[in-house]
Protein backbone atom coordinates (compact mmCIF):
# COMPACT_ATOMS: atom_id res chain seq x y z
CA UNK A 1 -66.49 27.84 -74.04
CA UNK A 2 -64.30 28.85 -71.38
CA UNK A 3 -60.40 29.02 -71.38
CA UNK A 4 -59.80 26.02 -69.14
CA UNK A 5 -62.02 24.16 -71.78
CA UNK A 6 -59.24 24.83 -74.58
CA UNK A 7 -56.74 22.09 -72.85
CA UNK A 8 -53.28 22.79 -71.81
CA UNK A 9 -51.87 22.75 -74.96
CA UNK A 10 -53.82 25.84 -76.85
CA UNK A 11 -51.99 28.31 -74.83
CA UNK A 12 -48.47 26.93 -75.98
CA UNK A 13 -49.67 26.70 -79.32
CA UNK A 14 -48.06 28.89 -81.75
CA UNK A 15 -50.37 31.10 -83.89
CA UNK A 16 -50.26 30.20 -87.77
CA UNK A 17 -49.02 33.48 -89.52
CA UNK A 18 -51.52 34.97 -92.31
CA UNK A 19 -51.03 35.06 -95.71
CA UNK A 20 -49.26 37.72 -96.24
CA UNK A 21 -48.17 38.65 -93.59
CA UNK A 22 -44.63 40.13 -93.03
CA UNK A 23 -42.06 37.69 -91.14
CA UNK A 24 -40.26 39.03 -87.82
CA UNK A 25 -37.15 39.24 -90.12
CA UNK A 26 -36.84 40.77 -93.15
CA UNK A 27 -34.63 40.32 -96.11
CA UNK A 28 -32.92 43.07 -95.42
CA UNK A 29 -32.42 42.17 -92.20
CA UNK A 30 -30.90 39.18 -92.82
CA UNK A 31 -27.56 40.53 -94.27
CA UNK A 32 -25.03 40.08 -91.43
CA UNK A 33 -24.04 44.00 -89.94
CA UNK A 34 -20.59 42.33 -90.09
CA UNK A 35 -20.80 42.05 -93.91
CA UNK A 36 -21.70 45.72 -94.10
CA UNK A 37 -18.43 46.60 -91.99
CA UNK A 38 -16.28 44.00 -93.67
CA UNK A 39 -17.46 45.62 -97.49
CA UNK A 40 -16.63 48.97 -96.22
CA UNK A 41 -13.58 48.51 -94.49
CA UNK A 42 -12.22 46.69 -97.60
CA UNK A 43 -12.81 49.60 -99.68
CA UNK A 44 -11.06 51.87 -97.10
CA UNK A 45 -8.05 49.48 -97.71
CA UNK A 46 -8.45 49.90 -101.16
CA UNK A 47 -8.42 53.76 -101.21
CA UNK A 48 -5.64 53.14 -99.30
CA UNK A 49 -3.43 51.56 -102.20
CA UNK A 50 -3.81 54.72 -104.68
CA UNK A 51 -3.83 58.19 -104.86
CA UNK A 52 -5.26 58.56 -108.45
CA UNK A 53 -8.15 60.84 -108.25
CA UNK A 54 -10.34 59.19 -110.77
CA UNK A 55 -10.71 55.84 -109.04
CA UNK A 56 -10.59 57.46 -105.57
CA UNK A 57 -13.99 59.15 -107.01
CA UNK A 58 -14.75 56.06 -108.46
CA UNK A 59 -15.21 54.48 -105.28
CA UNK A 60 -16.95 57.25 -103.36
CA UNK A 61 -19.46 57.17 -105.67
CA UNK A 62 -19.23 53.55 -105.53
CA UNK A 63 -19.96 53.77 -101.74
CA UNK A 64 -21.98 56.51 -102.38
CA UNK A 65 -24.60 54.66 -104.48
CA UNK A 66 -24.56 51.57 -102.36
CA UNK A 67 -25.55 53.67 -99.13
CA UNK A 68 -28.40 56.12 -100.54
CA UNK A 69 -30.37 52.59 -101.69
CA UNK A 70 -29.38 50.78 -98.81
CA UNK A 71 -28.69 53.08 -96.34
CA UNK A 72 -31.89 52.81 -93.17
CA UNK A 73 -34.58 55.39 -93.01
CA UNK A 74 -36.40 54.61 -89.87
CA UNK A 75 -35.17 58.28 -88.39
CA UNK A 76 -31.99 56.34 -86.29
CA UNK A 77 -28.79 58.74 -85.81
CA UNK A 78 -26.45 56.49 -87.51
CA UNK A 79 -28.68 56.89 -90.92
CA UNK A 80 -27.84 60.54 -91.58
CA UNK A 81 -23.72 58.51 -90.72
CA UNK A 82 -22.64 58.74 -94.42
CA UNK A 83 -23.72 62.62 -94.76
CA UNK A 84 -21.47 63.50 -91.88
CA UNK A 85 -18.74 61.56 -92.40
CA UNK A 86 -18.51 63.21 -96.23
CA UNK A 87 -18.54 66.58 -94.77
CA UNK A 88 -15.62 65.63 -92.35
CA UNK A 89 -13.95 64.20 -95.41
CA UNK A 90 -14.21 67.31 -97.66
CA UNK A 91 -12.75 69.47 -94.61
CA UNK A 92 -10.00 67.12 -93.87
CA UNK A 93 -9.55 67.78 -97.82
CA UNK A 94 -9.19 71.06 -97.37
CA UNK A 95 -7.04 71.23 -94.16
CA UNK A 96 -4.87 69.21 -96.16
CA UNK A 97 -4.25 71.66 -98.79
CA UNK A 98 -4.44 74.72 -96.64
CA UNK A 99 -1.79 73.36 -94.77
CA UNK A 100 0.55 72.52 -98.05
CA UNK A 101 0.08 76.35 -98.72
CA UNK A 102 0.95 77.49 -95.49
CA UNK A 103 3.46 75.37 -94.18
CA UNK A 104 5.15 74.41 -97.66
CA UNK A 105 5.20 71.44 -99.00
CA UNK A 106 8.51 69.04 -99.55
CA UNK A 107 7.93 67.98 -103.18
CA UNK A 108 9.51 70.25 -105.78
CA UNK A 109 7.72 72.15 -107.80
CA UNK A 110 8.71 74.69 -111.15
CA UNK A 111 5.32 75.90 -112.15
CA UNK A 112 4.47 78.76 -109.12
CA UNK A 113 0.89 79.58 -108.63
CA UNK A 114 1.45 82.98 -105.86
CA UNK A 115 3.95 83.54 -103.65
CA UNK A 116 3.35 84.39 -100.35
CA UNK A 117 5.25 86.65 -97.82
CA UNK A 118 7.33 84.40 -95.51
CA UNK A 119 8.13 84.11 -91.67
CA UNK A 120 11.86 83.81 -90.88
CA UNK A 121 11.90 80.82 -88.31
CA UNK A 122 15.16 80.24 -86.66
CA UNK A 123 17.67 77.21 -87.26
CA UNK A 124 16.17 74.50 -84.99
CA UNK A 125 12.85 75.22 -87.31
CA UNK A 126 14.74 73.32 -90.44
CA UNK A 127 12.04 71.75 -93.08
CA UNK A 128 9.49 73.83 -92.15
CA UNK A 129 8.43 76.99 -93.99
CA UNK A 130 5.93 79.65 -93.31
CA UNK A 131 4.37 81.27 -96.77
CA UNK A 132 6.99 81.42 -99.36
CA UNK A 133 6.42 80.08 -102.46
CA UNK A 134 3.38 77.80 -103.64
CA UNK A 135 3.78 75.42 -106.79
CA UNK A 136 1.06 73.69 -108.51
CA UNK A 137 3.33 70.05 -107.85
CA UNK A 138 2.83 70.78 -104.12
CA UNK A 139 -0.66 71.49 -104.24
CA UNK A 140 -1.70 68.73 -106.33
CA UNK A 141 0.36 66.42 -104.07
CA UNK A 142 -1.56 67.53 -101.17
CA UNK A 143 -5.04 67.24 -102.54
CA UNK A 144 -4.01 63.55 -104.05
CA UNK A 145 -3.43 62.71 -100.42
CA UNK A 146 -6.17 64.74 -98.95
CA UNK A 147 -8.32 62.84 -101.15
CA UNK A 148 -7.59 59.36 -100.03
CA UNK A 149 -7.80 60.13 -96.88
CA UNK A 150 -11.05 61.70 -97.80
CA UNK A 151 -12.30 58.39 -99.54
CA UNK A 152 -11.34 56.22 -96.11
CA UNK A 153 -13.42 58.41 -94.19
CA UNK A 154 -16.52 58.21 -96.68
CA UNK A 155 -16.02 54.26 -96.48
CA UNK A 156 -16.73 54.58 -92.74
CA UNK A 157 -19.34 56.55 -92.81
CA UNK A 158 -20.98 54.16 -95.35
CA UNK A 159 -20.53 51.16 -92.60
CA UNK A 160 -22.04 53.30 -89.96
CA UNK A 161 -25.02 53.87 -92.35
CA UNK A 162 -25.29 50.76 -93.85
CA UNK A 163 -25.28 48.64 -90.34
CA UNK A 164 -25.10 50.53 -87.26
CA UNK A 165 -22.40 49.49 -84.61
CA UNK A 166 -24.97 48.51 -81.85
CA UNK A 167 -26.28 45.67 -84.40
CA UNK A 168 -22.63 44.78 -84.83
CA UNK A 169 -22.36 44.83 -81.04
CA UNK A 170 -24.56 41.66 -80.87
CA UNK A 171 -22.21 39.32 -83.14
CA UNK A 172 -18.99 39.99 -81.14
CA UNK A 173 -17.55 37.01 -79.18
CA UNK A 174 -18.52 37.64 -75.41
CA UNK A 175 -14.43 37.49 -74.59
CA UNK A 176 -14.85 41.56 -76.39
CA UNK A 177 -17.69 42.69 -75.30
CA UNK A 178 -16.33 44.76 -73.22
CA UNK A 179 -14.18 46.43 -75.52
CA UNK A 180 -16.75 46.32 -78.24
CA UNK A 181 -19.22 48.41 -76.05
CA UNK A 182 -16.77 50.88 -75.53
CA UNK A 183 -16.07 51.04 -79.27
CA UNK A 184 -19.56 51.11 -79.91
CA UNK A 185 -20.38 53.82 -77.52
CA UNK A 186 -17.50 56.14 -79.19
CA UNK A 187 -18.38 55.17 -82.60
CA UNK A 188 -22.32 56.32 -81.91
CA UNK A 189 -21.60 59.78 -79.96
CA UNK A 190 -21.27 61.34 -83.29
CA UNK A 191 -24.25 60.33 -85.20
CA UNK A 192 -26.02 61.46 -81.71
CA UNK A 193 -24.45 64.70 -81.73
CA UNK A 194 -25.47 65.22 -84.95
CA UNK A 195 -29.35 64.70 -84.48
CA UNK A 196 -29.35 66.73 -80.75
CA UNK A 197 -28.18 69.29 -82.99
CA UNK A 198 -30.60 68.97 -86.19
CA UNK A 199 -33.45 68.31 -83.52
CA UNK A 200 -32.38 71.95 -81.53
CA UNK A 201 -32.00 73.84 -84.47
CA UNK A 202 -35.22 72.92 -85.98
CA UNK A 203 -37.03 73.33 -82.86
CA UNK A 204 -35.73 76.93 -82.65
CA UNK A 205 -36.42 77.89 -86.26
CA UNK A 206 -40.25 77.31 -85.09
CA UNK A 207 -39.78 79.50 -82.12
CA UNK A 208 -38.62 81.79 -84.45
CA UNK A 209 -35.00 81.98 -83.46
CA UNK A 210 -31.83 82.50 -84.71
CA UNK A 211 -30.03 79.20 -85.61
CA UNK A 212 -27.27 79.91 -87.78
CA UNK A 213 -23.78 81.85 -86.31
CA UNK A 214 -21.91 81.94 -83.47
CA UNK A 215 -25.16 83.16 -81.53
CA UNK A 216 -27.07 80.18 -82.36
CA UNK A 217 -24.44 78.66 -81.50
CA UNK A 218 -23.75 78.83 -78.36
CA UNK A 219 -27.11 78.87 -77.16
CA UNK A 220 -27.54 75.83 -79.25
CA UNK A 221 -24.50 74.08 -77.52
CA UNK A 222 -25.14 74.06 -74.23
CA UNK A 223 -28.69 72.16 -74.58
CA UNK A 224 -26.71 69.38 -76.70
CA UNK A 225 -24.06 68.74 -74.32
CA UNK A 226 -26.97 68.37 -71.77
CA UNK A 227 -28.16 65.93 -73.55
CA UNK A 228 -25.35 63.80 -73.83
CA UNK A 229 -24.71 63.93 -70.08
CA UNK A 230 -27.72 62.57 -69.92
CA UNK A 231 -27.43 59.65 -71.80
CA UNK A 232 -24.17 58.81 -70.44
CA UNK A 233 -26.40 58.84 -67.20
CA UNK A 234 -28.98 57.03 -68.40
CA UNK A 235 -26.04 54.50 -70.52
CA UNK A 236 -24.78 53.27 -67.31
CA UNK A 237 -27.74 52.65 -65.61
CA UNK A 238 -29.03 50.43 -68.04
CA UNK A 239 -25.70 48.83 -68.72
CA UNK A 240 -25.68 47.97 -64.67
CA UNK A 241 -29.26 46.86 -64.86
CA UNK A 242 -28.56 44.70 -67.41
CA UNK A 243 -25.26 43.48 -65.57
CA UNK A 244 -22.88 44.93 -67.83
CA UNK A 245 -19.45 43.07 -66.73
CA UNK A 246 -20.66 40.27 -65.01
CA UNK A 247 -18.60 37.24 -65.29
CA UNK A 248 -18.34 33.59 -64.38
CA UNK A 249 -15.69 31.33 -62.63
CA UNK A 250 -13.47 29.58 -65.58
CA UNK A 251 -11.04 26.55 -64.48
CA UNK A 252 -7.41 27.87 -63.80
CA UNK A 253 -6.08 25.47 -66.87
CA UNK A 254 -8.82 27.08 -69.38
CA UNK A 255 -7.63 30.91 -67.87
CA UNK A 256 -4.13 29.45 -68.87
CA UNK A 257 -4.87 28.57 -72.04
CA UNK A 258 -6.71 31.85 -73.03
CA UNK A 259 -3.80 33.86 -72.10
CA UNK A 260 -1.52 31.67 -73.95
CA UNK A 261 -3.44 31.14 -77.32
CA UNK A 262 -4.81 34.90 -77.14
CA UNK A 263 -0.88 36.55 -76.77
CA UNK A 264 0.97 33.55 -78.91
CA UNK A 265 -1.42 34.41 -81.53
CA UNK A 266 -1.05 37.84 -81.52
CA UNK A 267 2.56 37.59 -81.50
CA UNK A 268 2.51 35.46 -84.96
CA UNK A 269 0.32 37.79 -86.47
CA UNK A 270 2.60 40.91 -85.55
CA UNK A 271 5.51 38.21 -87.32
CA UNK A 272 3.78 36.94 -90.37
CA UNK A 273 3.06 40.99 -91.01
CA UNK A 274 6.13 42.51 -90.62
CA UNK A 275 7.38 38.90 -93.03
CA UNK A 276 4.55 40.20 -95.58
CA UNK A 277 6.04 43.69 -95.32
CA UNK A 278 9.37 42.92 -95.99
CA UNK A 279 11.30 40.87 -98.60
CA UNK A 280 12.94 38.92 -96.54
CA UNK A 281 10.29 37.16 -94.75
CA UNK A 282 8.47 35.81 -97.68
CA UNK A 283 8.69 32.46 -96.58
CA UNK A 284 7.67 32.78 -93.06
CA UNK A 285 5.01 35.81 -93.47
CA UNK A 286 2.29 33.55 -94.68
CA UNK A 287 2.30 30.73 -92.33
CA UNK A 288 2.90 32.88 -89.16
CA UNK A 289 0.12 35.38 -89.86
CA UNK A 290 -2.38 32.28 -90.63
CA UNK A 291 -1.28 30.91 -87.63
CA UNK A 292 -1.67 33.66 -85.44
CA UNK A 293 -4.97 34.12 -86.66
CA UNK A 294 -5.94 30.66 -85.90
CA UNK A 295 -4.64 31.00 -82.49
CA UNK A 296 -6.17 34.31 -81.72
CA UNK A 297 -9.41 33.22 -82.72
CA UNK A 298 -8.91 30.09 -80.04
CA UNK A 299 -8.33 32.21 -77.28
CA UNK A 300 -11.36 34.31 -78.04
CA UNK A 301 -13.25 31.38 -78.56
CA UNK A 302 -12.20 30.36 -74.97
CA UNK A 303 -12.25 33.79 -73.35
CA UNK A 304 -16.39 34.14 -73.87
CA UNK A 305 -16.61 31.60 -71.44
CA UNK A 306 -16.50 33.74 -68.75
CA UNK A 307 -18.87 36.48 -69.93
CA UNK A 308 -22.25 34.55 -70.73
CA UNK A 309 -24.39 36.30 -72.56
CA UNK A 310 -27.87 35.29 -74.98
CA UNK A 311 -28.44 37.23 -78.16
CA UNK A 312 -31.74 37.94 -79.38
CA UNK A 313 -32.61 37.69 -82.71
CA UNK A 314 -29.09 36.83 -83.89
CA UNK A 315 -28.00 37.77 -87.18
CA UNK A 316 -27.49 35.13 -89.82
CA UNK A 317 -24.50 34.97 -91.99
CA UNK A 318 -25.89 33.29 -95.24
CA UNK A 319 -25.07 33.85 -98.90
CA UNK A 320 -25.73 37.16 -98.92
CA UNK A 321 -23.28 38.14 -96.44
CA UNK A 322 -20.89 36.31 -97.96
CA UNK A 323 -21.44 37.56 -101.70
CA UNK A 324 -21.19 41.60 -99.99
CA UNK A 325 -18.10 40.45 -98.11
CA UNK A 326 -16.77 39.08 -100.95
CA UNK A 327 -17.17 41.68 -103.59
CA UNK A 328 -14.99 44.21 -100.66
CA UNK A 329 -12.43 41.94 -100.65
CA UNK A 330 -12.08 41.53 -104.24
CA UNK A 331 -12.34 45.06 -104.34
CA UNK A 332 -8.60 45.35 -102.05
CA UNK A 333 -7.02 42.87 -103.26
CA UNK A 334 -7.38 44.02 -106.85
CA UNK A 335 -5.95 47.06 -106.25
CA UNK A 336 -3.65 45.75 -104.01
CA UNK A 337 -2.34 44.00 -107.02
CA UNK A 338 -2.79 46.80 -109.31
CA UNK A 339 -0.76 49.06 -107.17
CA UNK A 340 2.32 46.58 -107.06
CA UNK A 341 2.57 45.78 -110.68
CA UNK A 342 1.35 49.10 -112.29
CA UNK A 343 2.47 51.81 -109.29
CA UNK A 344 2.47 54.68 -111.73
CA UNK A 345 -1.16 54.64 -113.15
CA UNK A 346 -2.53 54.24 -109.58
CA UNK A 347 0.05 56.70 -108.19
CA UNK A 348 0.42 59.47 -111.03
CA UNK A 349 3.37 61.78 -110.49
CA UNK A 350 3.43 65.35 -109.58
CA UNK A 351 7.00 66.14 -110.64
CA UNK A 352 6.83 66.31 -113.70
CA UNK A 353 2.83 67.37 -113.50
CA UNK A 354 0.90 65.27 -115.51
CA UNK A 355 -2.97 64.45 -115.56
CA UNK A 356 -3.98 61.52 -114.52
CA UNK A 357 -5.33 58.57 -116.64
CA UNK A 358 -8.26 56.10 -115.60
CA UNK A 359 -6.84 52.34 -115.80
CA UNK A 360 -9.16 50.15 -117.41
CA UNK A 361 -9.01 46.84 -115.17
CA UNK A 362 -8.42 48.47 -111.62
CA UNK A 363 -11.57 50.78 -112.46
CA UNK A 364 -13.51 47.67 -113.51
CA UNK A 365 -12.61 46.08 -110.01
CA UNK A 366 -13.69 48.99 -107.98
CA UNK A 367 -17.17 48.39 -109.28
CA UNK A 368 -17.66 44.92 -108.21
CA UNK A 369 -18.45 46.93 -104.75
CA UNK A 370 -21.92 47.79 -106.21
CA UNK A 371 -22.47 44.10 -106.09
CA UNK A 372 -24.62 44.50 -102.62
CA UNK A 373 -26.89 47.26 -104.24
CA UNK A 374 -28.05 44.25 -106.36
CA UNK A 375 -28.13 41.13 -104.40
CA UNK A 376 -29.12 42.61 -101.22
CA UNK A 377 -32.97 43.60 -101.40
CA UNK A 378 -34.07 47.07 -100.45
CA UNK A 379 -36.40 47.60 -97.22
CA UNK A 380 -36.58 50.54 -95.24
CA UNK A 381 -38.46 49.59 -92.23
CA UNK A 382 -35.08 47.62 -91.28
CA UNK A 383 -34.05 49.36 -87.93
CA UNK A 384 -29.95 50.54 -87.85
């Protein structure tokens, strides 16, 4: 039987899927990349609220645990994310104290560790000290606030590992793309960098080269930023073959509007937070931020009319999403709470030193982030 036998409608016909047989989409899949940043950037805020060490390394490993069963493994540069990002937090850890022994350290201290010869620096150079004397307060200070710092970096390494920002790129409203590819593109040169480099020095360990000090290098260094020059090259070709920026003609009114809804909004957002942030403004903080939300998210709404754009394969946001979303935000706000009404076990003091103590309830919060390691399925042939 020929094909012109089959009638018109066989070739439109969709093909019944086997038994078996894996959907386009898989469960993994189906967790919204914008759940993935929201759950990470919540526990950021969280680490953000203390500087006890034990929950700090409470919710690393909380992150931690969450990214090496979730995390993709389908070779993309943002996988290997959460690795990086720990080793910039452990050196940002240790800048931080290095610089509280060098450079002194304002809190006061009685128990002295080594003293250190110190540079006279003239008058203008008040509050700032060069050696001298180091105090166990002052270093423990500085590694409590290393460490936080420490802990927001690890959260965003987990978000880069969990869902890479080019996935999150595709549920933006079209009035950001713009930005959002911009954000996107600086947000993915270091995961790049990162596997140029793995990929060079690997490639000269089989030539049998050196890979490892300054030799290696610098002859490894020059190949790498090669290759990013050429993907910036090869970036903005496809970005203006794909017409990156194109735009259509809006009605003056609607252009009106935009601007009006997009800057009033942000204008009662900057009020209702500065009425959260101070006592006075307890009564207008609320309504103003909610407001300004509301309005911002109008003018956005409005502003993607003029950059049309189709999205294939979008994202879903389902239960799922919401449950990971969720357990982030429960995760701040807990210790939000916990750091107003109980400052001193999620802040323990340095002067006098004491050690600090793990509080029951905040602790118990910080592990409702391991929620998504148990409602979100594992599958590793999900792309980043």
């Amino acid at each position: 039987m020929s094909r012109d036998d089959c009638g018109p409608d066989v070739a439109g016909r969709a093909v019944p899927r086997a038994p078996g047989e894996p959907q386009h989409r898989t469960l993994r899949s189906a967790v919204h990349p914008g759940a993935w940043w929201l759950w990470a950037l919540s526990l950021g805020t969280a680490a953000t609220r203390t500087t006890n060490p034990l929950l700090l390394a409470l919710l690393i490993s909380a992150s931690a645990y969450v990214v090496a069963t979730h995390r993709s493994t389908t070779g993309a540069p943002t996988a290997h994310a959460y690795t990086a990002f720990a080793k910039l937090a452990l050196a940002v850890l240790l800048v931080r104290v290095v610089f509280a022994v060098a450079l002194g350290s304002p809190i006061p201290g009685t128990h002295t560790l080594v003293t250190l010869p110190e540079v006279p620096l003239p008058h203008w150079a008040q509050g700032i000290r060069l050696g001298g004397r180091v105090t166990a307060e002052a270093l423990v200070f500085a590694a409590y606030d290393g460490l936080r710092l420490a802990a927001l970096l690890v959260c965003v390494g987990a978000a880069n590992a969990l869902a890479g920002p080019t996935r999150l790129l595709k549920s933006l409203p079209g009035a950001l793309y713009e930005t959002g590819v911009a954000v996107v593109v600086a947000l993915t040169f270091a995961p790049h960098l990162i596997a140029d480099v793995r990929r060079l020095r690997a490639a000269r360990r089989l030539r049998g080269r050196p890979d490892r000090g300054l030799r290696g290098l610098l002859q490894v260094g020059l190949p790498v930023l090669e290759g990013a020059l050429e993907r910036s090259v090869a970036l903005a070709a496809a970005m203006e073959a794909r017409g990156y920026g194109r735009t259509v003609e809006v009605p003056a009114r609607i252009r009106r509007t935009t601007a009006a809804l997009t800057l009033g909004g942000l204008l009662g957002v900057c009020a209702g937070t500065y009425g959260l942030l101070t006592a006075e403004g307890g009564a207008y903080g609320v309504p103003s931020l909610l407001a300004g939300v509301g309005a911002a998210l109008a003018g956005l709404r409005l502003g993607g009319r003029r950059s049309p754009r189709t999205r294939y394969r979008p994202d879903p946001w389902d239960v799922r999403a919401w449950l990971v979303t969720g357990s982030g935000a429960a995760v701040a706000a807990l210790l939000s709470l916990a750091s107003a009404r109980d400052p001193e076990a999620l802040h323990p003091g340095v002067v006098p030193l004491v050690a600090p103590t793990l509080p029951l309830w905040p602790a118990a919060a910080i592990l409702l982030a391991l929620l998504p390691a148990f409602v979100v399925p594992k599958d590793p042939r999900e792309p980043s």
